[in-house]
N, C-alpha and C. Protein backbone atom coordinates (compact mmCIF):
# COMPACT_ATOMS: atom_id res chain seq x y z
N UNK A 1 0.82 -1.19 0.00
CA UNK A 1 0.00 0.00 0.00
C UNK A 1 0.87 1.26 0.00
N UNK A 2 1.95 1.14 0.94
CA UNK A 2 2.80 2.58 1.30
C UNK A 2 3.49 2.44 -0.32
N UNK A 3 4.37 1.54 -1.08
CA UNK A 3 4.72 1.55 -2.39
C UNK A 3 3.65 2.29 -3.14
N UNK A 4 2.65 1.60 -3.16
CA UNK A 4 2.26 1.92 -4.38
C UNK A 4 1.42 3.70 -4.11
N UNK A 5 1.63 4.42 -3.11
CA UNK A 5 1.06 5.39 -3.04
C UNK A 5 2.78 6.12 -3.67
N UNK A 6 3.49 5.90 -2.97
CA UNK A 6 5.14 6.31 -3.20
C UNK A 6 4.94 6.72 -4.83
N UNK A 7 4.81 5.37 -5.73
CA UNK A 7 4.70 5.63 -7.28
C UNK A 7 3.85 6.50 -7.44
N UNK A 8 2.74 6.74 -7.06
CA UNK A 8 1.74 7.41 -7.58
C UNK A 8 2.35 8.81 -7.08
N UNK A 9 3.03 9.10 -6.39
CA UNK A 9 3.47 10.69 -6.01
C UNK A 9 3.96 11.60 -6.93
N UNK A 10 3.48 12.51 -7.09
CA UNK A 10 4.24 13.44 -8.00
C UNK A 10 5.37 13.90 -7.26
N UNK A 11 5.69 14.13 -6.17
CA UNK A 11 6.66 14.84 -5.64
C UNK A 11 8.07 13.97 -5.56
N UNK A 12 7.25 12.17 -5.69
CA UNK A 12 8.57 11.33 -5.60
C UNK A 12 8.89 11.18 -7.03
N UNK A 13 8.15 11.52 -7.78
CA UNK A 13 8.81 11.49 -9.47
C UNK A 13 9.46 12.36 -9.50
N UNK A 14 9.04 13.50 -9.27
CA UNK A 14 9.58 15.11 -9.51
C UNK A 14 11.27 15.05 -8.79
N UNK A 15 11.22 14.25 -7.65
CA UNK A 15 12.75 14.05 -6.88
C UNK A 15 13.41 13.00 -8.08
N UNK A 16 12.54 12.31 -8.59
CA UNK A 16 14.07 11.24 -9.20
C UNK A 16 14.22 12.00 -10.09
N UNK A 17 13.54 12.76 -11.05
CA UNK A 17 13.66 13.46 -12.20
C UNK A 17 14.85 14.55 -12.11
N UNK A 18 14.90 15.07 -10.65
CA UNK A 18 15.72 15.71 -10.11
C UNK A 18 17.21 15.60 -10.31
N UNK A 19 17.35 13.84 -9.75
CA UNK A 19 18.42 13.39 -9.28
C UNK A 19 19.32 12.80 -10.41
N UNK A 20 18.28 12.32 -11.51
CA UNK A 20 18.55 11.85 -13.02
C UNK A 20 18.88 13.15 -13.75
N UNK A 21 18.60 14.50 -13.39
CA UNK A 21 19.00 15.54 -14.38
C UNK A 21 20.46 16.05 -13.68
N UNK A 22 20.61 15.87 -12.19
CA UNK A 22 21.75 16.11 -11.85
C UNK A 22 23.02 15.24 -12.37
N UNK A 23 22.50 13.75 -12.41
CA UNK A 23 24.15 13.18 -12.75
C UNK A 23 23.95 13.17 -13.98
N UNK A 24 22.89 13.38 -15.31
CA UNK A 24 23.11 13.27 -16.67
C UNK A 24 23.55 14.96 -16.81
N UNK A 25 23.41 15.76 -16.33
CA UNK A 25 24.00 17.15 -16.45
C UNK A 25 25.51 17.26 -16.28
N UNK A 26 25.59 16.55 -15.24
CA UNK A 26 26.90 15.98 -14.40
C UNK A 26 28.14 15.42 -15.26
N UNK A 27 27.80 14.44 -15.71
CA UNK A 27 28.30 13.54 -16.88
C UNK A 27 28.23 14.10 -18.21
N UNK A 28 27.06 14.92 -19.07
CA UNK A 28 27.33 15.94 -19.83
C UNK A 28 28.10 17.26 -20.03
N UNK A 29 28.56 17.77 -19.30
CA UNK A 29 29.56 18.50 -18.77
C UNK A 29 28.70 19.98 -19.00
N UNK A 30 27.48 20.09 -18.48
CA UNK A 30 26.61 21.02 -18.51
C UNK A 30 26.54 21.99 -17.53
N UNK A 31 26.73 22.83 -17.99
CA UNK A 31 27.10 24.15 -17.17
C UNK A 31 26.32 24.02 -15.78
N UNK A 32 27.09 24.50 -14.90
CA UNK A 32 26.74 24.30 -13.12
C UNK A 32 25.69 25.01 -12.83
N UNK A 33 25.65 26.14 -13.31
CA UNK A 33 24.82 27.11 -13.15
C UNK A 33 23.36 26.80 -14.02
N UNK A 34 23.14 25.82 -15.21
CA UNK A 34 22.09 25.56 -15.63
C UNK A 34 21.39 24.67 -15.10
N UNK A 35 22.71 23.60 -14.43
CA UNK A 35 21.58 22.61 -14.09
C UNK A 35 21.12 22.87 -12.22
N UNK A 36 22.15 23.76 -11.58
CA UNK A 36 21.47 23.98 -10.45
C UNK A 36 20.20 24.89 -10.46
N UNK A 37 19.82 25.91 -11.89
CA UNK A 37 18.37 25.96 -11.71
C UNK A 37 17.52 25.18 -12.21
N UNK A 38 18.00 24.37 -12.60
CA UNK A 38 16.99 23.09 -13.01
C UNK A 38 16.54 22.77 -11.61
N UNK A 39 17.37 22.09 -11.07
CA UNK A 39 17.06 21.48 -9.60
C UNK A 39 16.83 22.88 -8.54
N UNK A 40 16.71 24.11 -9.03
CA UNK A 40 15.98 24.77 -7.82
C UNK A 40 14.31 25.22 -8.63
N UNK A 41 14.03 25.07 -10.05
CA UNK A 41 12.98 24.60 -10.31
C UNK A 41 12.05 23.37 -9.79
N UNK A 42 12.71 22.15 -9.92
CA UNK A 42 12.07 21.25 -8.99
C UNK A 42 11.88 20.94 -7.85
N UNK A 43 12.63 21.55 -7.21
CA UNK A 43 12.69 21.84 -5.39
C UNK A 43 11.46 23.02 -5.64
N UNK A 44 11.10 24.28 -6.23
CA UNK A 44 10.16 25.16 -5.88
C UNK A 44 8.57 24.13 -6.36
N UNK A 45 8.89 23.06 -7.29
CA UNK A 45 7.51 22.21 -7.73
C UNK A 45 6.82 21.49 -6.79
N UNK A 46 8.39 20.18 -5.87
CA UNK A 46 7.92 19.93 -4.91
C UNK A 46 7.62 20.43 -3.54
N UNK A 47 7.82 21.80 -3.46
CA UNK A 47 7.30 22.19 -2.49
C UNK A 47 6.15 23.00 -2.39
N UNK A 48 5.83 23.62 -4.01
CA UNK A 48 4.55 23.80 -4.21
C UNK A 48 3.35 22.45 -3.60
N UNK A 49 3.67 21.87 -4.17
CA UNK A 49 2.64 20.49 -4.55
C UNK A 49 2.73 19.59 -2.67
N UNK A 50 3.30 19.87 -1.78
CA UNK A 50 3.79 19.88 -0.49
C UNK A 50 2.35 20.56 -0.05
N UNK A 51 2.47 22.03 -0.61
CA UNK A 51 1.55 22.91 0.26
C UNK A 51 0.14 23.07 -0.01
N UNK A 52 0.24 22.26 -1.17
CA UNK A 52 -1.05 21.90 -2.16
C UNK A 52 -1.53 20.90 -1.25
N UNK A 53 -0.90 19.94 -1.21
CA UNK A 53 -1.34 18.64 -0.46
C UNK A 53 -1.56 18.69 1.50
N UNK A 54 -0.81 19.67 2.42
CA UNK A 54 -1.11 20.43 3.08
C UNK A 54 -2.44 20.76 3.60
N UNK A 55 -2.57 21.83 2.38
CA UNK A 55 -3.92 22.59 2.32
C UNK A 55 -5.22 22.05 2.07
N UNK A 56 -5.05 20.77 1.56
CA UNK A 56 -6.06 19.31 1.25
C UNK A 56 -6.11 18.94 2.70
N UNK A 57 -4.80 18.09 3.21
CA UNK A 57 -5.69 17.46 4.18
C UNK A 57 -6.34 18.62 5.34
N UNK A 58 -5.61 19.68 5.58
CA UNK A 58 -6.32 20.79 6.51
C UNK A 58 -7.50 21.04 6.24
N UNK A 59 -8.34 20.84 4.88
CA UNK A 59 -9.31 21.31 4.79
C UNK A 59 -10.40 20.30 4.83
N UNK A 60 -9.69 18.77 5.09
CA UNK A 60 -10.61 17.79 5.44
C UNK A 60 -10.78 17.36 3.80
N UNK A 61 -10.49 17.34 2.51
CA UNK A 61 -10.87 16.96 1.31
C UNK A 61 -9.80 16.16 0.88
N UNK A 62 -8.83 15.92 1.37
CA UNK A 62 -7.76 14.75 1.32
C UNK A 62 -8.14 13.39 0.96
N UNK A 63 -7.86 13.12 -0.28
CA UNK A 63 -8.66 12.07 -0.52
C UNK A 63 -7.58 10.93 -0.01
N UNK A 64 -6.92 9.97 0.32
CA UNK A 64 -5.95 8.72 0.83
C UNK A 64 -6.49 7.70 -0.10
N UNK A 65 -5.75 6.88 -1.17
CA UNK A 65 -6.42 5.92 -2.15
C UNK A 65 -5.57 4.55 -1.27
């Protein structure tokens, strides 16, 4: 149950997507400065979607599948 909610997360995709653009940036020899706003783009997504989800269960409409 805890897996398969894990997959279904956007915020845990949004982290590997993260972590896969850091070492293929890494290994591409892609400028430091492009790919650390990449990854402070996805750090501002998942923490949007944090306060999104937050503001769900506070308001009692939290759905739990």
């Amino acid at each position: 149950m805890v897996l398969m909610s894990l997959v279904r997360s956007r915020k845990f995709w949004l982290a590997v997507f993260g972590v896969i653009t850091a070492v293929v940036s890494h290994y591409l020899q892609i400028p430091q400065d492009i790919w650390i706003a990449i990854e402070a783009l996805v750090l501002v997504l998942i923490s949007t979607i944090a306060l999104e989800d937050a503001a769900l269960k506070r308001s009692g409409s939290f759905k739990v599948e």
